[in-house]
Protein backbone atom coordinates (compact mmCIF):
# COMPACT_ATOMS: atom_id res chain seq x y z
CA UNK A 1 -126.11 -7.62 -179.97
CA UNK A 2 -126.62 -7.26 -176.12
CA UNK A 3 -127.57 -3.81 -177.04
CA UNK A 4 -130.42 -4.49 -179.34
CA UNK A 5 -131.66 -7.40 -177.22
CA UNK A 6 -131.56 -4.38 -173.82
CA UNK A 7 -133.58 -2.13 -176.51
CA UNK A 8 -135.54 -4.44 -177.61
CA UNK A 9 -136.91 -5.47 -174.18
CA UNK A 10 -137.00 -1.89 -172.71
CA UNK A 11 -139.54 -1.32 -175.88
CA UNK A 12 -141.46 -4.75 -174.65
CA UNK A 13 -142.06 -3.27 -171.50
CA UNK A 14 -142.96 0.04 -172.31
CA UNK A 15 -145.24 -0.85 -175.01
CA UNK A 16 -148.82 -0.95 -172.76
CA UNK A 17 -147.70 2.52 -171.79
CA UNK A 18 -147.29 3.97 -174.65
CA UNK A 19 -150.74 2.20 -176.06
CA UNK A 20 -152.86 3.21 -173.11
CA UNK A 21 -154.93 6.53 -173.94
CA UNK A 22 -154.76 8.74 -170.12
CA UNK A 23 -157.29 11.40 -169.72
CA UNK A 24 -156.71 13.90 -167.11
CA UNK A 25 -159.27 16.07 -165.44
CA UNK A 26 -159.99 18.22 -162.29
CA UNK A 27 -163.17 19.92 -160.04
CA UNK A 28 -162.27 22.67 -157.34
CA UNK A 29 -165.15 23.54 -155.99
CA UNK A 30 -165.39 26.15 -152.86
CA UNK A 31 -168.80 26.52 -150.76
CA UNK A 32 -169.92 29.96 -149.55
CA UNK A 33 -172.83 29.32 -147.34
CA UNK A 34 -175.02 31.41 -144.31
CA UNK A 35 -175.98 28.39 -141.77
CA UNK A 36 -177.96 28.76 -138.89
CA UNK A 37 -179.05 25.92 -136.16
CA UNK A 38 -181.65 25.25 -134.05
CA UNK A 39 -180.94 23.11 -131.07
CA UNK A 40 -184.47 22.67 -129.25
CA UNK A 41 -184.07 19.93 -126.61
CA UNK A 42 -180.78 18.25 -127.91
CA UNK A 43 -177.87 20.86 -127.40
CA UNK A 44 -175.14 17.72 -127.38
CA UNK A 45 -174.22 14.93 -129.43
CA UNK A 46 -177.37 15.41 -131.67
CA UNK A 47 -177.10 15.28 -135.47
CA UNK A 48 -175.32 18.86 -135.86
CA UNK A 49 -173.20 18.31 -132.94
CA UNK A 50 -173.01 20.09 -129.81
CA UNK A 51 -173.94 23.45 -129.39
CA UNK A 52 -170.80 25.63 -128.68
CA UNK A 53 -171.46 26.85 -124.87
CA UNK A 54 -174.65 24.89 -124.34
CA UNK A 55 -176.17 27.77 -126.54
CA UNK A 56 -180.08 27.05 -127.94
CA UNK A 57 -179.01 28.26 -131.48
CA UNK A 58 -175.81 28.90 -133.79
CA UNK A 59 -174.81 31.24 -136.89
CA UNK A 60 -172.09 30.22 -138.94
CA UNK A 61 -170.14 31.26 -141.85
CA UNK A 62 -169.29 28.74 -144.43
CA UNK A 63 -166.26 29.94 -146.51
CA UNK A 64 -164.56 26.98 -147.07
CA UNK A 65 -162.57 25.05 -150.29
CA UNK A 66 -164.75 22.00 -150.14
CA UNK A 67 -163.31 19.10 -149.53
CA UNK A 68 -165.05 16.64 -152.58
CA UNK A 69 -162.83 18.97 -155.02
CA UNK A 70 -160.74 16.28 -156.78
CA UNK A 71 -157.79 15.51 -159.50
CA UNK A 72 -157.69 12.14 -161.72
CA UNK A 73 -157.21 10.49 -164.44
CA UNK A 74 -158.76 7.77 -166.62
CA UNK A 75 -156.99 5.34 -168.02
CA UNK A 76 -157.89 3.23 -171.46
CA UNK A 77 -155.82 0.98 -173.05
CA UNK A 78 -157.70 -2.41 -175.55
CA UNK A 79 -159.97 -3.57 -173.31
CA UNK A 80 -158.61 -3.08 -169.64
CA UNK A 81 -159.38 0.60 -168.58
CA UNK A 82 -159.55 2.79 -165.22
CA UNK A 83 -159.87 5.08 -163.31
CA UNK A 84 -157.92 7.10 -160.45
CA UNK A 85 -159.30 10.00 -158.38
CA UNK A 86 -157.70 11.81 -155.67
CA UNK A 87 -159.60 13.92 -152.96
CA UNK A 88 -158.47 17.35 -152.37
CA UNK A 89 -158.42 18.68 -148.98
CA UNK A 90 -157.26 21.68 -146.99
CA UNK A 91 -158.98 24.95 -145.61
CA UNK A 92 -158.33 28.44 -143.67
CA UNK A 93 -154.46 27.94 -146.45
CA UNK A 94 -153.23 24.36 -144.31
CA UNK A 95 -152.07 21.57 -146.12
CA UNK A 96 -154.36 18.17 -145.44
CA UNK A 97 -154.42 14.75 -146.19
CA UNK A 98 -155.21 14.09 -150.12
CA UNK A 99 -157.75 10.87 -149.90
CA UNK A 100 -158.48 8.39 -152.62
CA UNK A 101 -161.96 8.66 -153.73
CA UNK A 102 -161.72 6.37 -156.85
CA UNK A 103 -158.51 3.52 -157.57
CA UNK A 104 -160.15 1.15 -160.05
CA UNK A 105 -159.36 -1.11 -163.14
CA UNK A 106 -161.71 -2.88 -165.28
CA UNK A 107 -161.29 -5.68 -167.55
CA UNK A 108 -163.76 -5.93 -170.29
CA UNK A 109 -163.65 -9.80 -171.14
CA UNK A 110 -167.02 -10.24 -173.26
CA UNK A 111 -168.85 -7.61 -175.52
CA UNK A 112 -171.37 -6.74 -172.68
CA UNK A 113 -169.11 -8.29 -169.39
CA UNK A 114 -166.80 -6.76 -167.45
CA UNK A 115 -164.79 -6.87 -164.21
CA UNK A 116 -164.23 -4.61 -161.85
CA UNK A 117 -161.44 -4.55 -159.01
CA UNK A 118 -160.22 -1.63 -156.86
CA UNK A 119 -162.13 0.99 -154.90
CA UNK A 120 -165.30 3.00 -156.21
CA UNK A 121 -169.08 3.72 -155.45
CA UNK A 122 -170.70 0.71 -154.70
CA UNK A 123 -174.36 -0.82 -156.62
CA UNK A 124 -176.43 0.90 -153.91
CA UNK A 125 -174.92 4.77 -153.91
CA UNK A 126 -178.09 6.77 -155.57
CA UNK A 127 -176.95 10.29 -157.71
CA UNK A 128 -180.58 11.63 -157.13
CA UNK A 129 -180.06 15.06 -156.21
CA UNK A 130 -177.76 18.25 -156.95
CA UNK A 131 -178.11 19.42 -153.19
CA UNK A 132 -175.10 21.43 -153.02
CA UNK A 133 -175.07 22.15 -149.22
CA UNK A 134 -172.49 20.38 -147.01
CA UNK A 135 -170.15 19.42 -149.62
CA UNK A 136 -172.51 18.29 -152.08
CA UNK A 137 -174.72 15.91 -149.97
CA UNK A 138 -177.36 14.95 -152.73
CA UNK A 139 -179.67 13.59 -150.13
CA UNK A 140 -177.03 10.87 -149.78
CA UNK A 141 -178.00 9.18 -146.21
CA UNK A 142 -181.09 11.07 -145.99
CA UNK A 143 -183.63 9.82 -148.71
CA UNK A 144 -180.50 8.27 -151.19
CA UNK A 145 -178.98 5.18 -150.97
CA UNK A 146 -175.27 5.74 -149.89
CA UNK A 147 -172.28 3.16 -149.18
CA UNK A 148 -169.47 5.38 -149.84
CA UNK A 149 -166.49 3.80 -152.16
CA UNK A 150 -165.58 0.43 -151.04
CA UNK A 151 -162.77 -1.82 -152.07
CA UNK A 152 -164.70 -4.47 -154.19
CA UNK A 153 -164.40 -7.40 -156.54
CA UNK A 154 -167.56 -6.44 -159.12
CA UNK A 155 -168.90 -8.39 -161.86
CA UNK A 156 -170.71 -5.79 -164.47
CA UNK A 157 -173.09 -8.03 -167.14
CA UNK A 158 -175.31 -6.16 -168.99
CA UNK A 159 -177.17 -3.21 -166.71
CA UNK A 160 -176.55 -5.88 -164.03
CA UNK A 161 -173.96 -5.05 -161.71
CA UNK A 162 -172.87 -7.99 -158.53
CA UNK A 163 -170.24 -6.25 -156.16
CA UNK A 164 -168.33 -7.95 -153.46
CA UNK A 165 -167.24 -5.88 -151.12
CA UNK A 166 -164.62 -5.08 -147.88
CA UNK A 167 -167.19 -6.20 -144.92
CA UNK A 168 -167.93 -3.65 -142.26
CA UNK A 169 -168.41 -4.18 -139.07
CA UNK A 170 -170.14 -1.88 -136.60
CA UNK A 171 -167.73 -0.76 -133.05
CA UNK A 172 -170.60 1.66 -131.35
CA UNK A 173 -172.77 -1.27 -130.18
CA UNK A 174 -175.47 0.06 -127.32
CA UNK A 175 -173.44 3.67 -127.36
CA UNK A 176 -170.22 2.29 -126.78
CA UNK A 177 -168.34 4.12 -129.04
CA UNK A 178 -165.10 2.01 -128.13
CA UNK A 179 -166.92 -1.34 -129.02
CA UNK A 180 -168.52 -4.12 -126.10
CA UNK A 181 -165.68 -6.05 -126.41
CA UNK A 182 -165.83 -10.21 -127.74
CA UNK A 183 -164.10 -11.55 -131.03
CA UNK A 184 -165.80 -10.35 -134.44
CA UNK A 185 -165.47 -12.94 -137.16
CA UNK A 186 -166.10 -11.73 -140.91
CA UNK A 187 -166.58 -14.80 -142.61
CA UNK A 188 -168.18 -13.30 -145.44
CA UNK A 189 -167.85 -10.11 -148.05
CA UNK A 190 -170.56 -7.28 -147.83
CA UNK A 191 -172.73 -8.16 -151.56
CA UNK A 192 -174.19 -5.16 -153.08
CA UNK A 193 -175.96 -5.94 -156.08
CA UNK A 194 -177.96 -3.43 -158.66
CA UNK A 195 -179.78 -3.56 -162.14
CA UNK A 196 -180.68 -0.76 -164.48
CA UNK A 197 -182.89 -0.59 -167.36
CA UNK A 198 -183.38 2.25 -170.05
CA UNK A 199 -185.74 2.41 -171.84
CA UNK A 200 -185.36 5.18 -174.06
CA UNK A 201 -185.13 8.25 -172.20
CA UNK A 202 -186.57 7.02 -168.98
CA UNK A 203 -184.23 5.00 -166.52
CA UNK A 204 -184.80 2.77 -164.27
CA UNK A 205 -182.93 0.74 -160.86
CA UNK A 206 -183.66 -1.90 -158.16
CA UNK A 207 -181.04 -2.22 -155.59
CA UNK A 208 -180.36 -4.81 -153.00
CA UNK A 209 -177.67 -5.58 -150.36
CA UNK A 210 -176.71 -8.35 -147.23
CA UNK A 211 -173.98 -8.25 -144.82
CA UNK A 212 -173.43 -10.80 -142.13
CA UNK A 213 -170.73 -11.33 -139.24
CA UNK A 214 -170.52 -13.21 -136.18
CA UNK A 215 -169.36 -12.05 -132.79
CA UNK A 216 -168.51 -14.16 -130.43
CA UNK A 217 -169.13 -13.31 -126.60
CA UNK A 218 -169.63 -9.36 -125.82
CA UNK A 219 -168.42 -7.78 -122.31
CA UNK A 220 -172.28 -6.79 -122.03
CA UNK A 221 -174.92 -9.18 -121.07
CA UNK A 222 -176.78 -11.33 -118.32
CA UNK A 223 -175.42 -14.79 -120.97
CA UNK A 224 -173.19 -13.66 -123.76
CA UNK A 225 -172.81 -15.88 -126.42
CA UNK A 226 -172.14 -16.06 -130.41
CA UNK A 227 -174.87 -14.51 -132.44
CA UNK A 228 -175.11 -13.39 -136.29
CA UNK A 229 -175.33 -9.51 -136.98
CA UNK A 230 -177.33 -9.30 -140.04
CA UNK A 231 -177.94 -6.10 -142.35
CA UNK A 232 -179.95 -5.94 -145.70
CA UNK A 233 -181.28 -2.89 -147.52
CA UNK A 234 -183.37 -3.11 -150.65
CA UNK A 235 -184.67 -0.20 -152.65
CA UNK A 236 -185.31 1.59 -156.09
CA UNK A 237 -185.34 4.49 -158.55
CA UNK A 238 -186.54 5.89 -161.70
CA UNK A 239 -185.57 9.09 -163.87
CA UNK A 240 -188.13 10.52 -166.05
CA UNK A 241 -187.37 13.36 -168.20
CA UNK A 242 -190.70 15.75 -169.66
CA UNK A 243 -189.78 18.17 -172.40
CA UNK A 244 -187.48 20.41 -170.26
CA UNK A 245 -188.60 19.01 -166.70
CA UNK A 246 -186.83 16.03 -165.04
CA UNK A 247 -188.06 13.85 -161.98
CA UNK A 248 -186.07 11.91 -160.13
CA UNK A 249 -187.30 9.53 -157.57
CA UNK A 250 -185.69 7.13 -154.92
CA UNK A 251 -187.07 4.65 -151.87
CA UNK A 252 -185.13 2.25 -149.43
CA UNK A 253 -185.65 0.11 -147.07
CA UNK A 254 -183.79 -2.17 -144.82
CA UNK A 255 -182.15 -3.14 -141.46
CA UNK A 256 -179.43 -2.14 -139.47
CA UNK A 257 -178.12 -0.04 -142.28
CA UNK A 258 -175.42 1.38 -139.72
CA UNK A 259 -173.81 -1.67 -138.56
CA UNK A 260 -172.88 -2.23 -142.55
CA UNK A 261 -171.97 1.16 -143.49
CA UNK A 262 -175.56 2.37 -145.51
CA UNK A 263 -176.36 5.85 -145.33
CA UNK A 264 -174.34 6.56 -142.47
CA UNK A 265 -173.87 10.42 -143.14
CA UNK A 266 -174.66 11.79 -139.86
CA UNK A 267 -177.47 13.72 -140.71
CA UNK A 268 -179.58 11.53 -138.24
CA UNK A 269 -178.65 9.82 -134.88
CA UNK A 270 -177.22 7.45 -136.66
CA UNK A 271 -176.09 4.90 -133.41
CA UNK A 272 -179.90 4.35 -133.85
CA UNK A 273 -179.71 2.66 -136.90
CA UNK A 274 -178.13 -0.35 -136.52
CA UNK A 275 -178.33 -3.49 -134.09
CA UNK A 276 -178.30 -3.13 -130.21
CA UNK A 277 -176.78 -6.28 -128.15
CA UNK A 278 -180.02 -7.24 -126.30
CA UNK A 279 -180.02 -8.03 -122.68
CA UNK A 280 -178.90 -11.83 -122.54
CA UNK A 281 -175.60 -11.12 -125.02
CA UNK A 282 -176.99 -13.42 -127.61
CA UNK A 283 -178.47 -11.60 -130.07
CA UNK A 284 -179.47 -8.58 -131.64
CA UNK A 285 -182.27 -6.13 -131.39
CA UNK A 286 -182.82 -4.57 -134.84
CA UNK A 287 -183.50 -1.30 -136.50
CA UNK A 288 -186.28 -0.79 -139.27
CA UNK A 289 -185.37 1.91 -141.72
CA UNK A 290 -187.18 3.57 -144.37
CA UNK A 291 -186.06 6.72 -146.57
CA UNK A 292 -187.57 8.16 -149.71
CA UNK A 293 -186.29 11.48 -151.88
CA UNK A 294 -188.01 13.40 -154.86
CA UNK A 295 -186.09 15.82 -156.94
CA UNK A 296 -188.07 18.15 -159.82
CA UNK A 297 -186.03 20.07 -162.38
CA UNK A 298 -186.16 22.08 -164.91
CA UNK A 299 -183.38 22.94 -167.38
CA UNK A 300 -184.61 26.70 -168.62
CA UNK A 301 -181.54 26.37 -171.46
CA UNK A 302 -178.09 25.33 -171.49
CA UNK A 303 -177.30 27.62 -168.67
CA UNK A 304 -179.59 28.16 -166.14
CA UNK A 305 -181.38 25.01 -164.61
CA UNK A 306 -183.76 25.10 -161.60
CA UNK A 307 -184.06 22.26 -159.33
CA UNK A 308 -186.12 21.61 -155.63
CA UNK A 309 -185.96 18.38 -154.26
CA UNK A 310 -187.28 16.83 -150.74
CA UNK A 311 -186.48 13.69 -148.56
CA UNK A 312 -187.28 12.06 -145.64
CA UNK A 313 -185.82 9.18 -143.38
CA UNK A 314 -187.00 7.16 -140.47
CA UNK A 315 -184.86 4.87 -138.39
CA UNK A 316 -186.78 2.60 -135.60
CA UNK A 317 -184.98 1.03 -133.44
CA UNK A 318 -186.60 -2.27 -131.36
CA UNK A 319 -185.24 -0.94 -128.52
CA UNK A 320 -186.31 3.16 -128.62
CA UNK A 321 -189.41 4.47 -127.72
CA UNK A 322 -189.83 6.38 -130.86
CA UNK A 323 -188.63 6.61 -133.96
CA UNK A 324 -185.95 8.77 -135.16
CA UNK A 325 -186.52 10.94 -137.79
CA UNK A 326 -185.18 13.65 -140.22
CA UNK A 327 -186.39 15.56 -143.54
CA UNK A 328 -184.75 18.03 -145.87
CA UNK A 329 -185.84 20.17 -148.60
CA UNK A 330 -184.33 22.53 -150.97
CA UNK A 331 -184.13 25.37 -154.26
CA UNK A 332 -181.25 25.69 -156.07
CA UNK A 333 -180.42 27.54 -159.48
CA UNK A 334 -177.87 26.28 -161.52
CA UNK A 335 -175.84 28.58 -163.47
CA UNK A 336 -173.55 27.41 -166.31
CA UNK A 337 -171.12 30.50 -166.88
CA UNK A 338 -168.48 29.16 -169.08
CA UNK A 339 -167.96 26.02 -170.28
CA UNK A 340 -166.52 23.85 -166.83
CA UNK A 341 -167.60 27.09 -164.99
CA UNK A 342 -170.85 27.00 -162.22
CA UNK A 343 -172.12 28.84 -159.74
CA UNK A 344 -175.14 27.28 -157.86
CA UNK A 345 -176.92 29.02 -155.27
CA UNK A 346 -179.43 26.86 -152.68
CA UNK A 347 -181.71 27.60 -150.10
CA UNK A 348 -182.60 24.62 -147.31
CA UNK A 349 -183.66 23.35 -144.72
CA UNK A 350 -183.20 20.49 -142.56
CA UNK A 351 -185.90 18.97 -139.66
CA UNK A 352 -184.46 16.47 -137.63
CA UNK A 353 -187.97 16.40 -136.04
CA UNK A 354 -187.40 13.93 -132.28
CA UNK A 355 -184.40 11.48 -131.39
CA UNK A 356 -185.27 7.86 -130.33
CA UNK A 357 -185.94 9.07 -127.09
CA UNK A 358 -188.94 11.66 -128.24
CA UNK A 359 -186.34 14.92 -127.62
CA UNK A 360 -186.93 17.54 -130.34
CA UNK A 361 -183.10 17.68 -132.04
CA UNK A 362 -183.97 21.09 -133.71
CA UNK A 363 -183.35 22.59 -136.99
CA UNK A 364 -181.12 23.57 -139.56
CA UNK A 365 -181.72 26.48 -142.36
CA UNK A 366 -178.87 27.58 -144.61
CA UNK A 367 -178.71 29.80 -147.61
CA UNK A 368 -175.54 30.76 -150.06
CA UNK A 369 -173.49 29.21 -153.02
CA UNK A 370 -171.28 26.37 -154.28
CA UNK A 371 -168.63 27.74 -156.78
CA UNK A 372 -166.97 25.39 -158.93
CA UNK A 373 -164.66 25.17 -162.23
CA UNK A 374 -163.94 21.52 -164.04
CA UNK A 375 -160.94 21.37 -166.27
């Protein structure tokens, strides 16, 4: 009997298992890219980093596995599902870290309501662009809404999505990279919030997000005090396909997108776009931002598709005397060789026109190839 009741409850727990459907896929992906860069008046700490020897300019070889090649699973099982995604990392044959890009469940609880828990792409991340270059940056941070993969509690209604999400809170306040000191209070989640609408084959998204926290008397200052640090970004997009063209489109706007983690990819000064500590330790002195990104494609047949695309940011800072601002555009030429199988080679080029202090930061120009197989 004690057998049968063992069996009986090994089966009881094993039964979700055994229901759930798992789905396994992967993406290695290896760039092969000709990069040159143009310092101008900014040879250190500008947005490609220093220049190695103080040098004006820089050639490069790119010849690396590339580093958003990944390995997961999905997971469906009634109505609770999910997803799990591991980053693979590692160049020049070492072993890295392997990162978690996606570790999500979802819980379907109405016919058109679900909720979300774990870590994945927040409401405000924008898939605009195929850019290729730099690991697949898709104007992400530089004309596309980007907020990386948060933890987050979301509530998905509809093409309504409501995302509450790990706060952020920014340590580089007036260059400091090591913070200004004072106790940071997060007494609130980041909310990210998004709606899309189809309508037939067009698509369309608004996009919104707040973050708040307090900090309570910075080592900088004539009178430190407490005093909010508030960041909000709104924005929106729309995909309209023509025959064989496509034309994707994308604006923000917002403040102190740095100090909550928007669109921080590095591809402008990015310390100059979020709040400063102003001179009394009380308060804030905000950036203004602004970005915008148009993609045009073509898909010739089902295995070569063209695509250009161009973007444009502008951060401006209350503080700075100018505004800092970058632009990139690009041509690319998809090639589907085999089913799962792609070879895309781009052309670009990158501006990152003056700093907030009016010095020119240069240029970048690159040319080559992004590889990649999906199984």
């Amino acid at each position: 009997m004690k057998k049968w009741t063992l069996l009986a409850g090994v089966l009881f727990l094993a039964a979700p298992a055994v229901a759930a459907d798992w789905s396994f896929y992967g993406s290695m992906r290896f760039s092969t890219f000709w990069d040159h860069n143009e310092y101008k008046d900014v040879i250190a700490g500008g947005p490609m980093g220093s220049a190695p020897g103080g040098e004006d300019s820089d050639d490069q070889l790119i010849w690396d596995f590339d580093g958003k090649s990944r390995l997961g699973a999905k997971v469906k099982a009634d109505k609770v599902s999910g997803q799990i995604e591991l980053g693979l990392k590692g160049t020049d044959g070492g072993d890295l870290d392997v990162g978690t890009r996606k570790a999500f469940g979802v819980w379907r609880f109405a016919d058109n309501a679900s909720l979300k828990v774990g870590k994945d792409a927040g409401p405000l991340t924008q898939y605009l662009s195929n850019s290729v270059f730099d690991f697949d940056n898709n104007f992400q941070g530089i004309g596309a809404g980007y907020d990386f993969r948060p933890g987050q509690i979301a509530l998905l209604i509809g093409g309504f999505q409501l995302a509450f999400v790990t706060p952020y809170t920014q340590t580089d306040f007036n260059g400091a990279a090591s913070g200004v000191g004072g106790d940071v209070d997060q007494w609130l989640p980041k909310f990210e919030a998004r709606y899309d609408l189809k309508l037939d084959a067009l698509s369309f998204a608004v996009l919104g997000g707040f973050q708040t926290y307090r900090l309570d008397n910075p080592s900088v200052g004539s009178n430190p005090d407490k005093f909010d640090v508030n960041s909000w970004l709104l924005g929106g997009e729309a995909r309209i396909p023509i025959g064989a063209f496509y034309l994707n489109a994308a604006a923000n706007i917002g403040q102190n997108w740095t100090s909550a983690n928007w669109n921080n990819k590095g591809y402008t000064n990015n310390a100059n776009a979020g709040a400063v500590i102003n001179a009394d330790g009380d308060g804030t002195e905000n950036c203004f931002s602004w970005q915008a990104a148009l993609v045009i494609g073509v898909k010739l047949n089902q295995a070569v598709t063209f695509e250009v695309g161009g973007s444009f940011r502008s951060d401006d800072q209350d503080v700075a005397d100018h505004q800092d601002d970058a632009a990139q555009v690009y041509a690319q030429v998809l090639f589907a060789l085999a089913p799962g199988v792609y070879l895309v080679p781009e052309i670009g080029y990158f501006d990152y026109m003056d700093n907030a202090a009016g010095d020119d930061e240069g240029y970048e120009w690159y040319a080559g190839a992004k590889w990649q197989i999906d199984f």
